[in-house]
Each structure stands twice: as C-alpha cells, then as structure tokens.
Protein backbone atom coordinates (compact mmCIF):
# COMPACT_ATOMS: atom_id res chain seq x y z
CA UNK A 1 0.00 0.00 0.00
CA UNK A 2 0.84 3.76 -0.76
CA UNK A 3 1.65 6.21 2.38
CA UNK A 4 0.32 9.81 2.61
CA UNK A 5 3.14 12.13 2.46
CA UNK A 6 2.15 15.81 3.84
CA UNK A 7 4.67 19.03 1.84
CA UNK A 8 5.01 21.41 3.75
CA UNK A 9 6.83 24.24 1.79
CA UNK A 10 5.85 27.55 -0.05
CA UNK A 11 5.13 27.07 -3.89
CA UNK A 12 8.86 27.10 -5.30
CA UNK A 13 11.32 24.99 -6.85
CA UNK A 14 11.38 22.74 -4.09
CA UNK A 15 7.85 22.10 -3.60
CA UNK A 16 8.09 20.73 -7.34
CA UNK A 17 10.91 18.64 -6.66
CA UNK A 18 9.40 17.26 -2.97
CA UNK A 19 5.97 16.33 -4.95
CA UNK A 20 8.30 14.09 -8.03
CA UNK A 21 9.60 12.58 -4.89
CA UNK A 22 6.79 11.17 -3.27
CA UNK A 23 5.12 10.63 -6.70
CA UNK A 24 8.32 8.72 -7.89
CA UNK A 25 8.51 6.08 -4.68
CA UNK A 26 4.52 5.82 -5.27
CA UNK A 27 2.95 7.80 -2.35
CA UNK A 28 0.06 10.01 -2.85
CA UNK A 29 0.97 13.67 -1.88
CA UNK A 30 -0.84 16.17 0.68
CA UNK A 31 -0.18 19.86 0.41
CA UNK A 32 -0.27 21.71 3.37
CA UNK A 33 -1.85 25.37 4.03
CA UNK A 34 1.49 27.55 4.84
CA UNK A 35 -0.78 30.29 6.10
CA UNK A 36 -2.37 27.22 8.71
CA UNK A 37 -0.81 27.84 12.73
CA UNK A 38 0.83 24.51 13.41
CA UNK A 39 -2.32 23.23 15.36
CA UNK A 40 -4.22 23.45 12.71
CA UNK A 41 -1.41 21.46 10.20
CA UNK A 42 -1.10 18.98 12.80
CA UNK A 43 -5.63 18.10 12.82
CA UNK A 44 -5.19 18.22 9.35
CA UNK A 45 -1.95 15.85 9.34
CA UNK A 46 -4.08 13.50 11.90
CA UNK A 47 -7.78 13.89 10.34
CA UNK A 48 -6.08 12.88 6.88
CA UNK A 49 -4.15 10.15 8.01
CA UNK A 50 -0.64 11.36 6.71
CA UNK A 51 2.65 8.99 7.21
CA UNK A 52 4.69 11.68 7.03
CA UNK A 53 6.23 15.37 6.30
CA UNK A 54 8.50 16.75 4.49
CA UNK A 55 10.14 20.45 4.90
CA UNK A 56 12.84 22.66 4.21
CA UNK A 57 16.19 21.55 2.78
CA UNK A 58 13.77 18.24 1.98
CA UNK A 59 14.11 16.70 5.32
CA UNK A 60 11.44 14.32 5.69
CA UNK A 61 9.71 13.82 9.23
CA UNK A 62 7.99 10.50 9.91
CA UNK A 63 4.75 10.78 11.75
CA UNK A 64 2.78 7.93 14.30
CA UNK A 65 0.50 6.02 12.32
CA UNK A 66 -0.82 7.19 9.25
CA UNK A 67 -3.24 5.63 6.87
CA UNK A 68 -2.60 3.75 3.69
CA UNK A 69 -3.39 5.12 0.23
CA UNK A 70 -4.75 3.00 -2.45
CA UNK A 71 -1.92 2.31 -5.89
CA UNK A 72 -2.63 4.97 -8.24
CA UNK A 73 -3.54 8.18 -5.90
CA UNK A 74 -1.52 11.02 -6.49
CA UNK A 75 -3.31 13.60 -4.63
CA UNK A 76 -4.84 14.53 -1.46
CA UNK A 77 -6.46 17.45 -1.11
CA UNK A 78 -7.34 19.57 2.11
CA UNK A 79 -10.67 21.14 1.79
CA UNK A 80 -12.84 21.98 4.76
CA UNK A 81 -16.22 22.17 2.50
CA UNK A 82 -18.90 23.85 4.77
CA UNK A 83 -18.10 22.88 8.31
CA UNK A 84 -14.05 23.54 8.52
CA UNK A 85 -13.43 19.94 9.48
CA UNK A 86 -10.74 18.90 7.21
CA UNK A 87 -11.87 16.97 4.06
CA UNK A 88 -9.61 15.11 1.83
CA UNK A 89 -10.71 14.85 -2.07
CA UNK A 90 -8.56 11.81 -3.33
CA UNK A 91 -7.77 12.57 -6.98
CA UNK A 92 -5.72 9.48 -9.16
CA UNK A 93 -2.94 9.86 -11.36
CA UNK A 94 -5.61 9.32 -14.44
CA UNK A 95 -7.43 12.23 -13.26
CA UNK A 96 -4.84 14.25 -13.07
CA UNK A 97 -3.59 13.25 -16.44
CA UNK A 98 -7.25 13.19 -18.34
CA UNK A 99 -7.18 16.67 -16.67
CA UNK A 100 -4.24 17.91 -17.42
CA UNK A 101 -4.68 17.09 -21.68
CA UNK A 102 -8.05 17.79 -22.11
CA UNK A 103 -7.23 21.23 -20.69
CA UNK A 104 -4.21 21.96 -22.90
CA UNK A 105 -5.74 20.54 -25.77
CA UNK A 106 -8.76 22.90 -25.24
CA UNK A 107 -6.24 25.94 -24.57
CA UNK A 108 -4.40 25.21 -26.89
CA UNK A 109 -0.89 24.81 -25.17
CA UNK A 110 2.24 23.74 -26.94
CA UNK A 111 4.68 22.59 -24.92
CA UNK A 112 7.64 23.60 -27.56
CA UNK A 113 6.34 27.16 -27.42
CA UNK A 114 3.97 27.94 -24.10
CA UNK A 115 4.68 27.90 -20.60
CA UNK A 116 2.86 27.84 -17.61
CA UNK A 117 3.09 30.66 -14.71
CA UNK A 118 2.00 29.15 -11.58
CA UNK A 119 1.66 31.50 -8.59
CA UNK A 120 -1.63 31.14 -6.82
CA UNK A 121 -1.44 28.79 -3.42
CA UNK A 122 -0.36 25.39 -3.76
CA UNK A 123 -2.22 23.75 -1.62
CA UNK A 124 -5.63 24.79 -3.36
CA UNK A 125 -6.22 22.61 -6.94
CA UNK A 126 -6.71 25.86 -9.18
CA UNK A 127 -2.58 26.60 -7.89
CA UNK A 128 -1.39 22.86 -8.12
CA UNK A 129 -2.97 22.20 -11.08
CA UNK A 130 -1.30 24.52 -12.94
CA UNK A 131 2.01 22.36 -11.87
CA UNK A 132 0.84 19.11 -12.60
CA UNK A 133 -0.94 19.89 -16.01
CA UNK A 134 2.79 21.46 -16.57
CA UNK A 135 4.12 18.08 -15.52
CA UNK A 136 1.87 15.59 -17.20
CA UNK A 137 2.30 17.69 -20.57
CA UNK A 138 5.95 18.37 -20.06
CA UNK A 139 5.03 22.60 -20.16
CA UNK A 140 7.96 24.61 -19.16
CA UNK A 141 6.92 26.41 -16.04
CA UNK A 142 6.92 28.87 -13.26
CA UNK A 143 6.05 28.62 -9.66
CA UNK A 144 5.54 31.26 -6.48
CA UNK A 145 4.92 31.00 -3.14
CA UNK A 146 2.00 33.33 -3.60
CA UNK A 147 0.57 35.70 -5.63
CA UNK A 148 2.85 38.65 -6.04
CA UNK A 149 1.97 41.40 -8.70
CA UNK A 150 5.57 42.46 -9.60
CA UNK A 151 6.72 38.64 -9.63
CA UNK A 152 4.04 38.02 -12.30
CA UNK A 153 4.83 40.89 -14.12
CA UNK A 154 8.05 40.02 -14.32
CA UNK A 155 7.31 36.24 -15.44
CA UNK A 156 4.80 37.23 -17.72
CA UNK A 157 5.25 37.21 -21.94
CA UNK A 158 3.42 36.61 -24.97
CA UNK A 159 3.90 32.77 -24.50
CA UNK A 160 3.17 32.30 -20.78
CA UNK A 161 -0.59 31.12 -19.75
CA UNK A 162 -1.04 31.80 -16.09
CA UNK A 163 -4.32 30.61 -13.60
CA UNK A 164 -5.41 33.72 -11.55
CA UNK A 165 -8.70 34.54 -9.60
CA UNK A 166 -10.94 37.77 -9.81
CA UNK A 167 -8.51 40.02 -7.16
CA UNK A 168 -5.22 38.95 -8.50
CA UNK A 169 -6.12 39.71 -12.30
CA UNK A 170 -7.73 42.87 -10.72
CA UNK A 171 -3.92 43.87 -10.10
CA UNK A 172 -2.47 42.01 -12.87
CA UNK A 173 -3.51 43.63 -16.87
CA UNK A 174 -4.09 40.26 -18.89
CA UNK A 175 -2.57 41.66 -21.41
CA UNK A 176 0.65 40.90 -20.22
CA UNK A 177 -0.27 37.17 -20.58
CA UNK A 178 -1.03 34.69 -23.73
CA UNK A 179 -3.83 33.30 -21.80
CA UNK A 180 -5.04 33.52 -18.53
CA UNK A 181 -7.31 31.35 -16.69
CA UNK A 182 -10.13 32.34 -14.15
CA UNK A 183 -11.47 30.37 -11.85
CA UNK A 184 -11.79 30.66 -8.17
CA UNK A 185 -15.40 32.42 -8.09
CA UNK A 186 -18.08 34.52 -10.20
CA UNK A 187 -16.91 36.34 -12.48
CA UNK A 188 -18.10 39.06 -15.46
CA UNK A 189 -19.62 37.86 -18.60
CA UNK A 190 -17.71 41.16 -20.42
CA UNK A 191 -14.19 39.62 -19.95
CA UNK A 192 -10.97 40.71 -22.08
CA UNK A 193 -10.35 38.02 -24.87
CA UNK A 194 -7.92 36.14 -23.69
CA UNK A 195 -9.41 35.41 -20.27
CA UNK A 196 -11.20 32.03 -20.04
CA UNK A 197 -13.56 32.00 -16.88
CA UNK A 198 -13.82 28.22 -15.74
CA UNK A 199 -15.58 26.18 -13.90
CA UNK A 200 -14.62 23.46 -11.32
CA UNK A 201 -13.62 22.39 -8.02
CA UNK A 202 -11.17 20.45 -6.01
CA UNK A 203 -13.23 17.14 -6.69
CA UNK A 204 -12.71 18.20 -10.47
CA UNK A 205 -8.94 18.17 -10.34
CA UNK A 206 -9.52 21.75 -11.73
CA UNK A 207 -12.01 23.77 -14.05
CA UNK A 208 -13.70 21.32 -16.57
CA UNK A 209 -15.77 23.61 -18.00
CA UNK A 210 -14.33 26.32 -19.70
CA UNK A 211 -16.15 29.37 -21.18
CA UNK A 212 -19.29 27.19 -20.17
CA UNK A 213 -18.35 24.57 -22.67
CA UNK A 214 -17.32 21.27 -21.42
CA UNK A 215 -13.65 19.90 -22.02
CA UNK A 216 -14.01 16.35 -24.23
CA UNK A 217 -14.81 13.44 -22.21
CA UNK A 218 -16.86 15.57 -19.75
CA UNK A 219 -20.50 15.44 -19.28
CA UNK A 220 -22.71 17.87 -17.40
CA UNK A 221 -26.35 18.06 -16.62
CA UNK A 222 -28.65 20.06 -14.60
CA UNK A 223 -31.29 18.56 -11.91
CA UNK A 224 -34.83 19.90 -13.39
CA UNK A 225 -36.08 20.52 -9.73
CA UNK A 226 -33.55 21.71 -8.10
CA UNK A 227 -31.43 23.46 -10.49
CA UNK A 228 -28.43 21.23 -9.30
CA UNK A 229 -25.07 21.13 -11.45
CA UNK A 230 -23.91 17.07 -11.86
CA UNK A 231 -20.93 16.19 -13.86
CA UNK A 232 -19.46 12.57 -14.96
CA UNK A 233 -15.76 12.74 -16.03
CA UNK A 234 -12.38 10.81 -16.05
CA UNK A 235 -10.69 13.79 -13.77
CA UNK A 236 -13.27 13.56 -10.73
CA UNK A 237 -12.20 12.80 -7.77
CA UNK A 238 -12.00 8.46 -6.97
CA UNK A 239 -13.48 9.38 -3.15
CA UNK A 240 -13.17 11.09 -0.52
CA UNK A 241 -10.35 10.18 2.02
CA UNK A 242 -12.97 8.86 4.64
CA UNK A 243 -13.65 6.48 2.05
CA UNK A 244 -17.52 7.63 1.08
CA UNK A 245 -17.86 7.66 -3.13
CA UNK A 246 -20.37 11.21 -3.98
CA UNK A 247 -21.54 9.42 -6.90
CA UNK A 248 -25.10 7.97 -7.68
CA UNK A 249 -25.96 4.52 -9.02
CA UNK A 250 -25.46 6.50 -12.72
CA UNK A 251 -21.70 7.44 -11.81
CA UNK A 252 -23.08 11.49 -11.71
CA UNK A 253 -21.35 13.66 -9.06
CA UNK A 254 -23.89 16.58 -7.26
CA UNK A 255 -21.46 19.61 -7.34
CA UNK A 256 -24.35 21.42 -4.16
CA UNK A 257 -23.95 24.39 -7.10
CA UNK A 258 -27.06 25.75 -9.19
CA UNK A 259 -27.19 26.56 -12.80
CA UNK A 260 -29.09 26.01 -16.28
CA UNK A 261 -28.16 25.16 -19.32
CA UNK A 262 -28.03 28.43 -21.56
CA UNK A 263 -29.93 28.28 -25.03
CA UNK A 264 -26.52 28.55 -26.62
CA UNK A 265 -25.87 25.28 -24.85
CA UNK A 266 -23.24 26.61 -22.63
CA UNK A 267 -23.35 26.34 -18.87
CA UNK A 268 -24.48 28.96 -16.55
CA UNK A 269 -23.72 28.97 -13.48
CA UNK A 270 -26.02 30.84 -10.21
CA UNK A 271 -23.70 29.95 -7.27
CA UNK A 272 -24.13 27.49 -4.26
CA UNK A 273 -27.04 26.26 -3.96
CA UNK A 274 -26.44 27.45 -0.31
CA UNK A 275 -26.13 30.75 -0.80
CA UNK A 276 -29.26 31.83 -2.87
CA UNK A 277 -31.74 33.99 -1.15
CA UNK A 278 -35.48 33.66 -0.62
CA UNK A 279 -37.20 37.03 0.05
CA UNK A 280 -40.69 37.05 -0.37
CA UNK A 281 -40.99 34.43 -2.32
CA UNK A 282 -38.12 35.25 -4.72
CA UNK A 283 -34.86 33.34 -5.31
CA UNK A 284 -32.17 35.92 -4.95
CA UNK A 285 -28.46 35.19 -5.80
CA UNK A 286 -25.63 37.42 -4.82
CA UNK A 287 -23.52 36.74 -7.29
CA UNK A 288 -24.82 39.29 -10.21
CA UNK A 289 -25.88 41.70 -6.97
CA UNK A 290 -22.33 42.28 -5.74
CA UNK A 291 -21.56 42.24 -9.70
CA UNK A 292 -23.56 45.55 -9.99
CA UNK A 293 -22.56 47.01 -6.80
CA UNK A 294 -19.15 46.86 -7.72
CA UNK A 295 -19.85 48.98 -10.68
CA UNK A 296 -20.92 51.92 -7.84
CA UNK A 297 -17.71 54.63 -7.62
CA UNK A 298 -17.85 54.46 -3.97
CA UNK A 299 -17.26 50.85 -3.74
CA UNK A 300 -14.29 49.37 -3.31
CA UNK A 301 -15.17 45.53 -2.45
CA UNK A 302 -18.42 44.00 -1.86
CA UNK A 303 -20.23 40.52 -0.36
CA UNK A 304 -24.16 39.53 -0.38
CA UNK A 305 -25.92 37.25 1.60
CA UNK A 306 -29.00 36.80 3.55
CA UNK A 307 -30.02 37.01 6.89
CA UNK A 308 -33.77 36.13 8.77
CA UNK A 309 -36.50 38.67 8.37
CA UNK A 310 -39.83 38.48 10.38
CA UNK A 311 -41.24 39.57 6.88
CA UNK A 312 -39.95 38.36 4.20
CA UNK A 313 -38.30 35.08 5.25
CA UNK A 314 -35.03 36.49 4.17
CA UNK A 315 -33.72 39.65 3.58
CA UNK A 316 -30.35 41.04 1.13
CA UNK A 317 -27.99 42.39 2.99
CA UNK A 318 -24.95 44.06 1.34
CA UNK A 319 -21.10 44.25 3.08
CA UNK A 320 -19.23 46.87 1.36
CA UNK A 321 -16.08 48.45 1.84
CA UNK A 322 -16.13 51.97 0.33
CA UNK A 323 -13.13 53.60 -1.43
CA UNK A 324 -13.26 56.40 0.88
CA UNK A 325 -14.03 55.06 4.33
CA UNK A 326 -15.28 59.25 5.39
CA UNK A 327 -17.70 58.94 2.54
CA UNK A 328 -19.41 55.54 2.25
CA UNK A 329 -22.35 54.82 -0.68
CA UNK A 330 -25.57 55.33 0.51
CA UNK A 331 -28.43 52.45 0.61
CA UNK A 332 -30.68 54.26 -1.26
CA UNK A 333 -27.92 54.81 -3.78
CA UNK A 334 -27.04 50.69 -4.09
CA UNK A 335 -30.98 49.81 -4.41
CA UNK A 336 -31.18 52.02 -6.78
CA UNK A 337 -28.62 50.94 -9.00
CA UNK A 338 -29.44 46.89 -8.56
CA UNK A 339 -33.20 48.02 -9.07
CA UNK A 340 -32.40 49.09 -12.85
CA UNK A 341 -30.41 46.38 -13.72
CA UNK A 342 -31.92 43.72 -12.08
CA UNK A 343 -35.23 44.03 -10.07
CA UNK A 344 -36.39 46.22 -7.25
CA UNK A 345 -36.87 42.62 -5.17
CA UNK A 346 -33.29 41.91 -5.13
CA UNK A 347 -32.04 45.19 -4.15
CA UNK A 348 -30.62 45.36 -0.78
CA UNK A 349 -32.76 46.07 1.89
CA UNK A 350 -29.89 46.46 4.68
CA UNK A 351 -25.86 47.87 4.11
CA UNK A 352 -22.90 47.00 6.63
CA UNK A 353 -20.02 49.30 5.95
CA UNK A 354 -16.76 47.35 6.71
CA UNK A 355 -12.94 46.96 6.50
CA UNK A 356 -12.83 44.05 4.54
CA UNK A 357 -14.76 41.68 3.26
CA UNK A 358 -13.65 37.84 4.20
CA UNK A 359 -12.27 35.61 1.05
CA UNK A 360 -10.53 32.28 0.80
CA UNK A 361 -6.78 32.35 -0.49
CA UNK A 362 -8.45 31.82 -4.31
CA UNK A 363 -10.69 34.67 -3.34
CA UNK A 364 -13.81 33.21 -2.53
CA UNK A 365 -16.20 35.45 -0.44
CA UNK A 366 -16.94 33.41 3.25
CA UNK A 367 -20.24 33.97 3.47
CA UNK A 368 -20.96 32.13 6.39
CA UNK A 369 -18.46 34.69 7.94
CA UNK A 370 -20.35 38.25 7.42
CA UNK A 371 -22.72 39.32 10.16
CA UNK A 372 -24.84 42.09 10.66
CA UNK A 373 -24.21 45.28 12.54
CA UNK A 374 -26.98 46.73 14.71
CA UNK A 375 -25.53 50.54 13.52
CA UNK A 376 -26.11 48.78 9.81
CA UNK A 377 -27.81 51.43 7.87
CA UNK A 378 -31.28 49.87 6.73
C-alpha cells in the first residue's frame, strides 16, 4: 500500500521537486496550508491520516501512524467544504492526467512554445494544477509561493498562460499574458479576450468547464427541480479520504452548485445552492448583486448574503467596503442601482459598511463569515 506524504513548503522549486519525490517512490501527496498555525497542520496531518512530512532543505519527518493510500492516488487534497473539518478529495494519477490534456488541448498549449506561470497557493487545486498539467504535458513552467503582482509581471510574456482569480487579475492587466485562466469564483460575462472563466472544483482536479463549454470526455447536466449542477468525467475525484464515493448509481457527481443550461448550450452557473436567497418568495443570488454594486464609484469591495427577516423570510444584505471610508455609498444609492439592472426585489434592503470583506486564499467570499451590525444602515 501507498503512504500519505504531507509538503510542507511555499510554492517554489522545491515544492516541485518534494511532490516528483513522493510521486516517484509511489505515495500520494498532501499539500499543506502555509498560512495554517501549526495546530491546525497537525488536525489536518491527523484527520487525513498522513505517514509523514517533508520540509525545508527536503528533510522528511515521519509521523505515528498514518493511513494507507490505495496504488494509483496522487493527490490529497485539504478542503474543509462547509463545516471547517478537514476533508480530503482523493484525486488518481488518471485524473490528473485526463485533466491535465483535455485542458491543454482545449487551450491550446504547446509545450515547444507555451509555458505555464504558476503563482496562486499550492495547496488549493486551481494553484497545483497549474504544476501538474505542466508536468503531465511536459510545459515549461513557473512557480511562487504566492501571488505577487511584480513577480508576475516580471514572469509574464506573450507565451506564458497563467491561472489567476478575480482580485489577483484585478492587479495584474491580462494583457501581459497569452492566456489567462479564471477560476476561483463569479466572475463578469464582459471579460478581455484572452481570459477564459472556468468552472470546477477540487473534486474536479480543476475547471472542466471552460467558457461554459465542457472539455471532451466531460458530461454535465442540470437537476430539473432543483437546479443542481452534476458532472461525470475521467478527472473527478475516486473518493473522498474517509472512504464515502459522492456518486449515484449512474456514476453522476452533485457539485451542491445551481445553474441552467443556456440556449446557446453553454453552462451557466447561479452559485451554491447554499447561498441563494429567498425574500418574499423570490430566489435571490448574490452573485450578479455584488456584480452591480461593484460597478458603484464608492465601492471598493463587496459581499451579499442573507439574513432572517420576520417579513420576508429572508432579507439582502450588502457588506461593502467603500473607497473612501469618510464617505461611504448610501443604501438608497445601491438599491437604486441593482433596481435598474436587475429588479427592485433583489435590491438590498440592509448595508454594513466594513474593512474588509472575508475571502478564501483563491478569493472566494466566506459567506458564512459576514454578520450584521446593529448601527447597519437599513
């Protein structure tokens, strides 16, 4: 049997050559969070059943127990899904390589001419993907210990392809790059041309649907009741690491995400299923609210979510952080502006004026996270 071997080291040359280690005596591999304190590394070392660590200068710590891996996983990954516990999504070798071609092949990568920029955190599969699709494909490549502005600047070129989220290409013109792929959240139908907004998770080894179009050998369909997004694919994950398989008896995988298929035949997607909204009677999701209210001049960041209302069920409530924390937008202002371009109903009925708004590494909002202030402005 395979052991689970934890890296613990910032995105780098070494990281790459720790992960062709493990991969090359036939252990699976478990990024760690470097942002994590050590107690929380050590319940996700434990939880996951890892064998052992390895650090700086590649020194390589053995760990009490441990649990084995089956032949043929590569990957672990860390995710904490909705209840922070730490989850482990246990992605194969096949995935990763079914993954890693149909993506190039749909990009259009050549690896005698391309190269890959990786510099978004490693232990998240939009980062390490970038490194093992460079891998598998033998891509020239990049890699950072985090997202740095100046460092991608300085790595960028007409033949580099780089995967970014919504904040980091906020900082970083795609121009610079030959292609640049963004996943990580929502983001803007009216995006440059050479930025391809996917769709995927860590139990897809990475976007599989790219500019709502499926990559070849992947399958998607949508629940007609609930709205549900299900995919069927060689890259999904084999299980997760507590051994339960989130397939039904068709082989379909529930993402907990909401869409519809577009007329065009492309995919659309709404957001978690989680996170939509029911005021009065309407479905609500913040995702094209905090699109709009990010178009107001006063408003530097934005989240949307709901919270109980004796009246309504549920009502919007916008977080924003203004540009100029003297003059903050008003709520008249914000309803306003999402009433004429989406519907009076889905305007926000209450505004919390904040510092910042709280987002994963990859930028995803925490929604479970924002709370209301009793000074909110209503």
């Amino acid at each position: 049997m395979a052991a689970l071997v934890a890296i613990d080291l910032p995105g780098g040359p070494e990281f790459v050559a720790a992960l062709r280690t493990v991969w090359d005596a036939g252990d699976t591999a478990l990024p760690l969070d470097q942002r994590m304190a050590k107690p929380a590394q050590a319940e996700t070392l434990e939880v996951l059943g890892a064998s052992a660590v390895i650090g700086p200068q590649a020194q390589r710590s053995q760990l009490g127990g441990g649990e084995p891996t089956e032949p043929g996983d590569a990957l672990i990954m860390s995710t904490s899904g909705t209840t922070g516990q730490p989850k482990g999504v246990v992605l194969t070798h096949s995935a990763i390589e079914a993954s890693a071609h149909a993506t190039s092949k749909r990009l259009g990568v050549d690896p005698g001419c391309h190269r890959w920029l990786a510099c978004l955190p490693l232990n998240h599969i939009g980062g390490l993907a970038v490194v093992t699709r460079a891998m598998v494909t033998g891509t020239p490549f990049d890699v950072l210990a985090g997202f740095d502005a100046d460092a991608a600047r300085a790595l960028s070129g007409p033949d580099c392809f780089v995967s970014l989220v919504g904040t980091a290409l906020a900082r970083t013109p795609a121009s610079l790059f030959h292609t640049v792929v963004l996943g990580g959240s929502a983001y803007p139908s009216d995006l440059p041309d050479n930025v391809v907004g996917t769709y995927g998770m860590t139990e897809t080894a990475s976007g599989l649907v790219y500019g709502g179009v499926p990559l070849d050998g992947v399958e998607v369909d949508v629940d007609a009741r609930s709205s549900e997004i299900r995919l069927r694919g060689p890259m999904l994950l084999r299980c997760y690491r507590d051994g339960t398989f989130p397939f039904d008896h068709d082989g379909w995988f529930a993402t907990g995400d909401a869409g519809r298929i577009a007329a065009d035949g492309r995919l659309e997607v709404d957001g978690r299923i989680g996170d939509v909204i029911v005021s009065g009677g309407e479905k609500i999701w913040p995702a094209p609210i905090e699109d709009i209210l990010r178009a107001h001049p006063a408003v530097a960041d934005v989240a949307v979510r709901g919270l109980p209302d004796p009246e309504w069920g549920e009502r919007v409530v916008a977080w924003v952080v203004p540009v100029d924390e003297q003059r903050p937008p008003q709520l008249g202002e914000l309803r306003d502006l999402v009433g004429e371009r989406l519907a009076r109903w889905a305007a926000p009925k209450q505004m919390v004026v904040t510092t910042s708004i709280p987002r994963t590494a990859i930028g995803k909002i925490r929604r479970s996270e924002l709370f209301a202030d009793p000074r909110a402005a209503n």
